[in-house]
N, C-alpha and C. Protein backbone atom coordinates (compact mmCIF):
# COMPACT_ATOMS: atom_id res chain seq x y z
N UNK A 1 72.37 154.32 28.27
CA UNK A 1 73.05 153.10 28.68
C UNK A 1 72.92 152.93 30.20
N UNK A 2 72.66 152.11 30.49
CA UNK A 2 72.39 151.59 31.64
C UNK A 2 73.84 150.71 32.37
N UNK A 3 73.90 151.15 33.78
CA UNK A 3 75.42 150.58 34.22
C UNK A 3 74.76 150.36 35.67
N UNK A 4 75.10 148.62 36.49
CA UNK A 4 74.48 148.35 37.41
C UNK A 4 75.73 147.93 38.41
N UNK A 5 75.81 147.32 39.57
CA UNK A 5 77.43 146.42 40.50
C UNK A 5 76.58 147.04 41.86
N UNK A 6 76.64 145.96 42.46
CA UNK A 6 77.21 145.76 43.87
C UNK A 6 78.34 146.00 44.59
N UNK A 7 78.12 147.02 45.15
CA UNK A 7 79.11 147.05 46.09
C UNK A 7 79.11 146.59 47.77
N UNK A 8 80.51 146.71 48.32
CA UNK A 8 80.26 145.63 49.92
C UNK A 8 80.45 146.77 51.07
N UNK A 9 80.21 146.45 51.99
CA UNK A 9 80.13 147.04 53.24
C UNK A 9 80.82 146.77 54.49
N UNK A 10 81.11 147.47 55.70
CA UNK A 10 81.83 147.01 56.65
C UNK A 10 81.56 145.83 57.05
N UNK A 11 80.04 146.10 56.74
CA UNK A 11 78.85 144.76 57.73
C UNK A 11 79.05 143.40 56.16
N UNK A 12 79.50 142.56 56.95
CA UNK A 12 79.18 141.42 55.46
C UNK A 12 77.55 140.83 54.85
N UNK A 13 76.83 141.86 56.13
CA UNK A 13 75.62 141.29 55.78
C UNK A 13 75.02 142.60 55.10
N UNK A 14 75.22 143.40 54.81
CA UNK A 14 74.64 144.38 53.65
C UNK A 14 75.78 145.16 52.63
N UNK A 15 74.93 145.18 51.68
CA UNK A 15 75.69 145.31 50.69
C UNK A 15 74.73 146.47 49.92
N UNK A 16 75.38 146.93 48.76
CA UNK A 16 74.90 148.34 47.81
C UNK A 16 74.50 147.66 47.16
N UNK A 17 73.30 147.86 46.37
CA UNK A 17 72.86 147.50 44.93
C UNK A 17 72.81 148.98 44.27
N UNK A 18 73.43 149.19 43.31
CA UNK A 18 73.51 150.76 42.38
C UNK A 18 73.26 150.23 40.85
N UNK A 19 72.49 151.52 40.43
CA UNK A 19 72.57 151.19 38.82
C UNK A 19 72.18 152.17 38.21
N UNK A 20 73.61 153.10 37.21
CA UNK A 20 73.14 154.58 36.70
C UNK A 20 72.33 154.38 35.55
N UNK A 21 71.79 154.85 35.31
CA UNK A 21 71.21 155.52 33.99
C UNK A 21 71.26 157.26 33.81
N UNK A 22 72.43 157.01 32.46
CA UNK A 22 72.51 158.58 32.54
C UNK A 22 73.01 159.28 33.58
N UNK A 23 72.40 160.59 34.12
CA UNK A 23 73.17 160.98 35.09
C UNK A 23 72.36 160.63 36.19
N UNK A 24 71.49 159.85 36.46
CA UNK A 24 70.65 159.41 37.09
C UNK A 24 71.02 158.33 38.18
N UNK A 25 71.75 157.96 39.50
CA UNK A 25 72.18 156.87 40.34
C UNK A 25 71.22 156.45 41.12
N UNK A 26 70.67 155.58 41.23
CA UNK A 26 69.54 154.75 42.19
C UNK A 26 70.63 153.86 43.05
N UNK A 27 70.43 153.90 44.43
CA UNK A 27 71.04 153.03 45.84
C UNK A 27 69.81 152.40 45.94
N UNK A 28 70.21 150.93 46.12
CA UNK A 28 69.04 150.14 47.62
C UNK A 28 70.31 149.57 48.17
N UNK A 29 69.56 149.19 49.20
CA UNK A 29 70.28 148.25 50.41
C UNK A 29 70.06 147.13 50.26
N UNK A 30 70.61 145.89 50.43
CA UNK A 30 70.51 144.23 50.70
C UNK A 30 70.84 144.13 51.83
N UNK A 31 70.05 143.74 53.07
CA UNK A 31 70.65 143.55 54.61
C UNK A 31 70.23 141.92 54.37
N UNK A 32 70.84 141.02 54.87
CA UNK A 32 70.93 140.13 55.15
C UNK A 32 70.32 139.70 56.51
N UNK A 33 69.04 138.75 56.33
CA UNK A 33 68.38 138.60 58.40
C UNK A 33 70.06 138.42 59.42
N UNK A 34 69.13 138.54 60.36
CA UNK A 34 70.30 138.04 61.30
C UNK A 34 69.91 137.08 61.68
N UNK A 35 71.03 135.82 61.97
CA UNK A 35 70.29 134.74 62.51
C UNK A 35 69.76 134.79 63.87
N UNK A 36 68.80 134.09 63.86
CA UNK A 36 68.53 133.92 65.29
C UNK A 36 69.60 132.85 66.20
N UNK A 37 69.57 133.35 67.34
CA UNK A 37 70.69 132.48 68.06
C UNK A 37 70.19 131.13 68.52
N UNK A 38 71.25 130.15 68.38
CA UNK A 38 70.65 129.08 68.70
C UNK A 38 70.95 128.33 70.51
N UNK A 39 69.97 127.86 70.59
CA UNK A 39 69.99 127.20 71.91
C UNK A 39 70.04 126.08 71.89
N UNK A 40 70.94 125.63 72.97
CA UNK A 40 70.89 124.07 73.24
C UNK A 40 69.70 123.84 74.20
N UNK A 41 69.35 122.67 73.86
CA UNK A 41 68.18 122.50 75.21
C UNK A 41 69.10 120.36 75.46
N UNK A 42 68.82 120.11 76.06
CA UNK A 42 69.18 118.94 76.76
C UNK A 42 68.01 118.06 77.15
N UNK A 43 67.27 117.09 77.13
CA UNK A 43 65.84 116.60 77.56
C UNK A 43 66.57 115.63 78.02
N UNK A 44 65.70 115.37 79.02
CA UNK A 44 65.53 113.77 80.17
C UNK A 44 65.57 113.07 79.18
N UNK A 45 66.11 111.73 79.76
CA UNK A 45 65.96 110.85 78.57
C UNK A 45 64.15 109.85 79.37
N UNK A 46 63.67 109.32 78.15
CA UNK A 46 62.31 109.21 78.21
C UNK A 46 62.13 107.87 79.53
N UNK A 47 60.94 108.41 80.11
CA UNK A 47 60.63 107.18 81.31
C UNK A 47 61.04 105.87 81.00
N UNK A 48 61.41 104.86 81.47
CA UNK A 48 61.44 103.22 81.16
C UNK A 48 60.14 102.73 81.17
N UNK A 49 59.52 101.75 80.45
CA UNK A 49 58.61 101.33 80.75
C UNK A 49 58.60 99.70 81.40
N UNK A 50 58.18 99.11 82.39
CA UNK A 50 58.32 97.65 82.60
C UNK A 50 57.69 97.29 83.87
């Protein structure tokens, strides 16, 4: 029989994936990217033409 769950972590961005078989326990990890930070940028507003 096979028995699988997620469990959570300090970090909200990784988490346990587990799943026994038998006496057998397999771990992976799920990390979640990190975002990249965002920047403001501000532009000239465009030449006039006339």
């Amino acid at each position: 029989m096979t028995d699988c769950g997620i469990s959570e972590t300090n970090d909200p961005r990784v988490r346990v994936l587990w799943e026994r078989e038998a006496e057998v326990v397999t771990l992976r990890l799920a990390v979640d990217p990190t975002p990249a930070p965002q920047v403001a940028v501000t532009l000239p507003p465009p030449p006039r033409r006339g």
